[in-house]
Protein backbone atom coordinates (compact mmCIF):
# COMPACT_ATOMS: atom_id res chain seq x y z
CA UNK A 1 144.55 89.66 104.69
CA UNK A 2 141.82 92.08 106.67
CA UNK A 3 139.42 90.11 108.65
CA UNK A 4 136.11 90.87 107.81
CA UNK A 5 134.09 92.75 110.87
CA UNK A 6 131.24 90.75 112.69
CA UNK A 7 128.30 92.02 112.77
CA UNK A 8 127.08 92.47 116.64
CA UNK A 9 123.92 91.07 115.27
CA UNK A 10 125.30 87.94 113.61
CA UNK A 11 123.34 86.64 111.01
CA UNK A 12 120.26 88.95 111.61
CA UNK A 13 119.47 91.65 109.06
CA UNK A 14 116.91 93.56 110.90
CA UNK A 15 117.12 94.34 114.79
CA UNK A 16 114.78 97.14 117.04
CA UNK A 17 113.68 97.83 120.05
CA UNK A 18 111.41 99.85 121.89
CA UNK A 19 111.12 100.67 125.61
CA UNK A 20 107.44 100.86 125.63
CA UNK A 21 104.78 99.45 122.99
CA UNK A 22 101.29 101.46 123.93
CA UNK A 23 102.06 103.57 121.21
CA UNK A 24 103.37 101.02 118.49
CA UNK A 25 100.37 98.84 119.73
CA UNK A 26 97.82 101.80 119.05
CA UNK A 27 99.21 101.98 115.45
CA UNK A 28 98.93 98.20 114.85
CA UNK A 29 95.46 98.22 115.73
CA UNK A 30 94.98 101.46 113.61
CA UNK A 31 96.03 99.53 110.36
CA UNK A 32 94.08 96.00 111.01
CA UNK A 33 91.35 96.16 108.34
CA UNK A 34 93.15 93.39 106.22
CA UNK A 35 94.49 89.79 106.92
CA UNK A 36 98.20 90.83 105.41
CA UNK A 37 100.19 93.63 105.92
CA UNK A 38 103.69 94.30 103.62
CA UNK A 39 106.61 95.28 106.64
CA UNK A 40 109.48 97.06 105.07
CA UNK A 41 112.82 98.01 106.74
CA UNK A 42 115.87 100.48 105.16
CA UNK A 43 117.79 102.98 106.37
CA UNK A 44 115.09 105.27 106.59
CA UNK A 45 112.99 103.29 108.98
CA UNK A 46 110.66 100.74 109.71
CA UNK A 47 106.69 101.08 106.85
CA UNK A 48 104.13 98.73 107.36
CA UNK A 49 101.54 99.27 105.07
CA UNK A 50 97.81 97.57 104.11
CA UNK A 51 95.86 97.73 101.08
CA UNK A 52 91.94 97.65 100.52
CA UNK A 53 91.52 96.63 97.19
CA UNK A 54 92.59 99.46 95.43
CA UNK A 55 90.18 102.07 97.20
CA UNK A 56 92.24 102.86 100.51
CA UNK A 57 96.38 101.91 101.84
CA UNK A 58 97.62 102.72 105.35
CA UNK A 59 101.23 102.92 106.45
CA UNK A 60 102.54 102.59 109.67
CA UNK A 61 106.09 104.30 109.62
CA UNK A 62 108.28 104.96 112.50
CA UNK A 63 112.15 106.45 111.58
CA UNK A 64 114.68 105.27 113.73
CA UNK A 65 115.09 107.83 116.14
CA UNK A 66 111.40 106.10 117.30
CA UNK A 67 113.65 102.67 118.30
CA UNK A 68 115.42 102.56 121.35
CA UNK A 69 117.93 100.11 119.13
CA UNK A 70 117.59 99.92 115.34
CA UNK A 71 119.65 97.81 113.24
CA UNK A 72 119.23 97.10 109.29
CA UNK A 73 121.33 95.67 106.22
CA UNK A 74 120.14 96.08 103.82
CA UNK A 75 116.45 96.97 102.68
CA UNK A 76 114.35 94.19 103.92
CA UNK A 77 110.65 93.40 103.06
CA UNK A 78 108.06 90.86 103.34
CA UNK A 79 104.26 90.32 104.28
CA UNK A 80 102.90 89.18 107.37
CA UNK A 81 99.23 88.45 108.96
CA UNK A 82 98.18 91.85 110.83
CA UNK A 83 96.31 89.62 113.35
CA UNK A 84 99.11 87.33 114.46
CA UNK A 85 101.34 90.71 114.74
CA UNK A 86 98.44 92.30 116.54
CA UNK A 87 97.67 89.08 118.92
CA UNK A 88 101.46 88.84 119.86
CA UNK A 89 101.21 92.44 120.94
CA UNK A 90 98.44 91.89 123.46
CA UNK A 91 99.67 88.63 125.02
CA UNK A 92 99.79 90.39 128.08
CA UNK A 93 97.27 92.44 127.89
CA UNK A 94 97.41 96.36 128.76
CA UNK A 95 100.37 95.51 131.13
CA UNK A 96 103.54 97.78 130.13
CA UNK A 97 106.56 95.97 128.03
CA UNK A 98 109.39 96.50 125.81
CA UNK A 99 109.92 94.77 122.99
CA UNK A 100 112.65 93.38 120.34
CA UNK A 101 111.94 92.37 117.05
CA UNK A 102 114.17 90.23 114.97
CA UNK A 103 114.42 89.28 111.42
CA UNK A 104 117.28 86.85 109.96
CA UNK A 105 116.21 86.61 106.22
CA UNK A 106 113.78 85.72 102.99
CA UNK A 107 111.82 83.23 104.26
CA UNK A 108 112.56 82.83 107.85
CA UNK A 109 110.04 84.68 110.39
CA UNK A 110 110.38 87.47 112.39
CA UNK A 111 110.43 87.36 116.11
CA UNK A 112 108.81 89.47 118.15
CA UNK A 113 110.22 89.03 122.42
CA UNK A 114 108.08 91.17 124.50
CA UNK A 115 109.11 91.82 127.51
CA UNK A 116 106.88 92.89 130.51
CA UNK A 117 107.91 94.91 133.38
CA UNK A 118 105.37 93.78 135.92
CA UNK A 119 107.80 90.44 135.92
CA UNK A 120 111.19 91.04 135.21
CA UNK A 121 111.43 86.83 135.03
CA UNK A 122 108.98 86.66 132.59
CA UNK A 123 109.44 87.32 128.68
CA UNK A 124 107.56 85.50 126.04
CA UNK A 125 108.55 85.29 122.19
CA UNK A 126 106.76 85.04 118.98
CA UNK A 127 107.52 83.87 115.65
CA UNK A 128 105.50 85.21 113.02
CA UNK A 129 105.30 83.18 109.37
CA UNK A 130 106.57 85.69 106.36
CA UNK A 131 105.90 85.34 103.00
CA UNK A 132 106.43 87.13 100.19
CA UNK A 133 104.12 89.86 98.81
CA UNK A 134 103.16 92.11 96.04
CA UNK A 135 104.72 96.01 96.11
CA UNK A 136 102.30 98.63 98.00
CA UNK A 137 100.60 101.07 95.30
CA UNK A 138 102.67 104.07 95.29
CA UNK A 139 100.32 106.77 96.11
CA UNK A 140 102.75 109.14 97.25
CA UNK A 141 103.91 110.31 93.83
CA UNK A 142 100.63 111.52 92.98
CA UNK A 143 100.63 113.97 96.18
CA UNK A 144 103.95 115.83 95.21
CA UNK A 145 102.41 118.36 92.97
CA UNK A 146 102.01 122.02 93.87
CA UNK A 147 98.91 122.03 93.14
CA UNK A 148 98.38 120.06 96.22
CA UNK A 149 95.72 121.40 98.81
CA UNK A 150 96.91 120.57 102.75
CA UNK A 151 95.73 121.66 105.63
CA UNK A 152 97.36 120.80 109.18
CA UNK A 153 94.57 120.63 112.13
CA UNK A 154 94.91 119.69 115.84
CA UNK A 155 94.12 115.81 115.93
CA UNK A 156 91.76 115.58 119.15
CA UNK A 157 89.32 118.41 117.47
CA UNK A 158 89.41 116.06 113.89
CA UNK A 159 88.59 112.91 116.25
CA UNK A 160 85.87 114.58 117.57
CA UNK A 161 84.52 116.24 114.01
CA UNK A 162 83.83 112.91 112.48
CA UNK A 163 82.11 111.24 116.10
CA UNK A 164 79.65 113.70 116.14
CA UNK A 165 79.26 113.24 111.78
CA UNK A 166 75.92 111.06 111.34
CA UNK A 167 76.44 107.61 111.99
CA UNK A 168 74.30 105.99 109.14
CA UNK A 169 76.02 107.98 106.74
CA UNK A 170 76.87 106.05 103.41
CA UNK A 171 79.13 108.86 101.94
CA UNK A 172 81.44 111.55 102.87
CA UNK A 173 81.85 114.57 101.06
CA UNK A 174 85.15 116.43 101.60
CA UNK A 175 85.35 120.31 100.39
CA UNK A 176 88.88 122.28 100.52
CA UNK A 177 89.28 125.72 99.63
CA UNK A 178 90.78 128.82 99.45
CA UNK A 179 87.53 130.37 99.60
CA UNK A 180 84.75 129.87 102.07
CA UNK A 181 84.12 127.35 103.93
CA UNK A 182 87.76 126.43 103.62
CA UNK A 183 87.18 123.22 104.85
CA UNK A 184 83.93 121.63 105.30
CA UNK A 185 82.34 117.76 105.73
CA UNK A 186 79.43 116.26 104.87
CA UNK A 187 77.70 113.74 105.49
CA UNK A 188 75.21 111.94 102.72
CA UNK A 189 72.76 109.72 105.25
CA UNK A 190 70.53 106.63 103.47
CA UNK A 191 67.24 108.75 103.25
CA UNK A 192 69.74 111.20 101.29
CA UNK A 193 69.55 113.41 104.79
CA UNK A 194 72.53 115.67 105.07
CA UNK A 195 74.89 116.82 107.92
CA UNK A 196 77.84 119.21 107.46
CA UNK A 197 80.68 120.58 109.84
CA UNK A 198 82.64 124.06 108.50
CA UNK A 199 85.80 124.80 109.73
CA UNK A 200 87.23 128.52 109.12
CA UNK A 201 90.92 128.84 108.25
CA UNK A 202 90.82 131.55 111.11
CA UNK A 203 89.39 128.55 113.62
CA UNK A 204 91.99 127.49 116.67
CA UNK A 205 91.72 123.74 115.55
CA UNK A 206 93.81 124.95 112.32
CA UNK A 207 97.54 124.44 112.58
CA UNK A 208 98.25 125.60 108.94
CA UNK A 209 96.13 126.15 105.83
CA UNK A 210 97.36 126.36 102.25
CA UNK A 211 94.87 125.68 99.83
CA UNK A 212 94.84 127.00 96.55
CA UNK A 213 92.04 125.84 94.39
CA UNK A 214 88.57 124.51 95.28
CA UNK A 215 88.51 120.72 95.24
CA UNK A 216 85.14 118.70 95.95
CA UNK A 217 85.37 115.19 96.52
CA UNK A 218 83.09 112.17 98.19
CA UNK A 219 84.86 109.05 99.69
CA UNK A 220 82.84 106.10 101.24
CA UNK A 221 82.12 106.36 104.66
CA UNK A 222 83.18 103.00 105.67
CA UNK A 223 87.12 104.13 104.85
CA UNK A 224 87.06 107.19 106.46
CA UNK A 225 85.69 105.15 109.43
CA UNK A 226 88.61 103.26 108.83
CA UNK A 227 91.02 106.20 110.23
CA UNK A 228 88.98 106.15 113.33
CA UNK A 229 91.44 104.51 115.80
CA UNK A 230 94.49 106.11 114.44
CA UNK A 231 92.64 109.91 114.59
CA UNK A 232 92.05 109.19 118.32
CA UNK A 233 95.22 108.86 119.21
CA UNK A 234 96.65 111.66 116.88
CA UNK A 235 97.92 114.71 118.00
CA UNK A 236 97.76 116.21 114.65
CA UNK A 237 96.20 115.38 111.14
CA UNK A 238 98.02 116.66 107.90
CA UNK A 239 94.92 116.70 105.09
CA UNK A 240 96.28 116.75 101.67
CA UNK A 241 93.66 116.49 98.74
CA UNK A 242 94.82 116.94 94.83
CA UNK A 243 92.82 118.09 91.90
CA UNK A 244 91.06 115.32 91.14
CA UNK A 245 90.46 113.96 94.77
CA UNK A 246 92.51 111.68 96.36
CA UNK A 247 93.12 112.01 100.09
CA UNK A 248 95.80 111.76 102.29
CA UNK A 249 94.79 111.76 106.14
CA UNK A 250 98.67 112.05 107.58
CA UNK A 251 98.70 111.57 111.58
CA UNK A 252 100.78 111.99 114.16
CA UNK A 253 100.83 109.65 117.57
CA UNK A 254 103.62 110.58 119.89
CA UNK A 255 105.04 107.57 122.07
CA UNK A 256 105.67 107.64 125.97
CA UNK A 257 109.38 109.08 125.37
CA UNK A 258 107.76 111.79 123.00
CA UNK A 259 109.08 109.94 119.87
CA UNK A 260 106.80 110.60 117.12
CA UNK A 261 104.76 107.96 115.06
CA UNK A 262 103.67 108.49 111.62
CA UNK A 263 100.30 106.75 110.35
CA UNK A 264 99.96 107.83 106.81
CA UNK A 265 96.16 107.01 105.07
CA UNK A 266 95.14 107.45 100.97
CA UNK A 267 91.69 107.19 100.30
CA UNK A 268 90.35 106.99 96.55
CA UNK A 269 87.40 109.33 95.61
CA UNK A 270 84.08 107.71 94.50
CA UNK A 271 83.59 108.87 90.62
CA UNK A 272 80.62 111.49 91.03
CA UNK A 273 79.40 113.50 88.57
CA UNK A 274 76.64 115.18 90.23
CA UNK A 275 78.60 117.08 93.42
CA UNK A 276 76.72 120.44 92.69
């Protein structure tokens, strides 16, 4: 009778690691703006996503090629508090460490063993309660139509777009076109005082524009505030906006070894009538 083959894992389901965790770190933070976060791990890689209500979701995804080790049997999933995952992250600070996360099974928690290069006889490990969690909205679907407007622009130039957009701004107004302006923002301030930014399809911030009909939407400035920490560490920004106004803000970080980092944002529209 065949022996069955051990696992080098044993009885964990889910094994990574990463050389360095600025990058990961960055993400984390990017994604905080709930207590619990839904972590899902297949084949494909590792999502962590957070919800707002039903009015914004980010996901955190990283394929495998991001992990300097990645190990998974199964498709594994469970919810976790952002600000413990976050907290264990920092325990030392900005200091430079790899990490290992581990993950046996329902119920149990995962560890998190960071490991910091300033000390090579120091390592500290974390185990973070799971629990289990409701299913992320599945916003994705609604973005696979043709008649999808996306536009690809140079993530520094985006970061620096909405900084200078007013401040006491209560709404955003997002405008994608094949026509002029192409792509413009504005800004609806408290005393109704308006501030807009235009950005040609011709201008050197664009990566790649295909936009085929005119959609107008508005979006609460308080989410698209929300993408603030992830856009400053993007290198590029994938907009995607369908007919009737929901956006995806798709960024890109890359990590010290030039692995890439995907931080994936849907934003509902507010239900105006009165664009024009």
């Amino acid at each position: 009778m065949a022996e069955e083959t051990q696992s080098p894992y044993g009885e964990y389901k889910f094994v990574a690691r990463l050389d360095h965790i600025k990058t990961f770190n960055q993400a984390i933070k990017s994604i905080c703006f709930n207590d619990y976060g839904m972590l899902q791990v297949s084949e494909d890689g590792l999502r962590i996503t957070v919800e707002q209500g039903k009015s914004i979701q980010a996901t955190l995804f990283m394929p495998p090629g991001a992990f300097k080790e990645f190990f998974v049997q199964d498709f594994q999933s469970f919810g976790l508090k952002m600000n413990v995952l976050s907290e264990c992250l920092n325990l030392f600070g900005s200091a430079d460490c790899s990490l290992r996360m581990m993950f046996r099974d329902q119920g149990d928690p995962l560890r998190i063993t960071l490991y910091p290069y300033e000390d090579e006889d120091v390592s500290t490990e974390c185990a973070i309660k799971t629990m289990d969690c409701e299913e992320p909205i599945d916003y994705d679907k609604n973005l696979k139509d043709t008649d999808v407007n996306v536009i690809f622009v140079r993530g520094p130039n985006l970061s620096k777009v909405f900084h200078e957009l007013e401040k006491s701004a209560e709404e955003f107004e997002f405008v994608t076109s094949p026509d002029r302006p192409h792509f413009k923002i504005t800004t609806v301030g408290i005393m109704q005082a308006v501030f807009s930014v235009e950005v040609a399809k011709t201008s050197p911030m664009m990566m790649m524009f295909n936009c085929k009909e005119t959609v107008v939407a508005r979006y609460k400035s308080q989410q698209i505030r929300m993408t603030n920490k992830a856009m400053q560490s993007a290198t590029k920004v994938a907009i995607k906006t369908n007919s009737i106004g929901l956006l995806e803000l798709h960024l890109v970080m890359q990590g010290e070894g030039q692995e890439e980092i995907f931080v994936q944002f849907f934003i509902i529209p507010l239900l105006h009538t009165d664009y024009a």
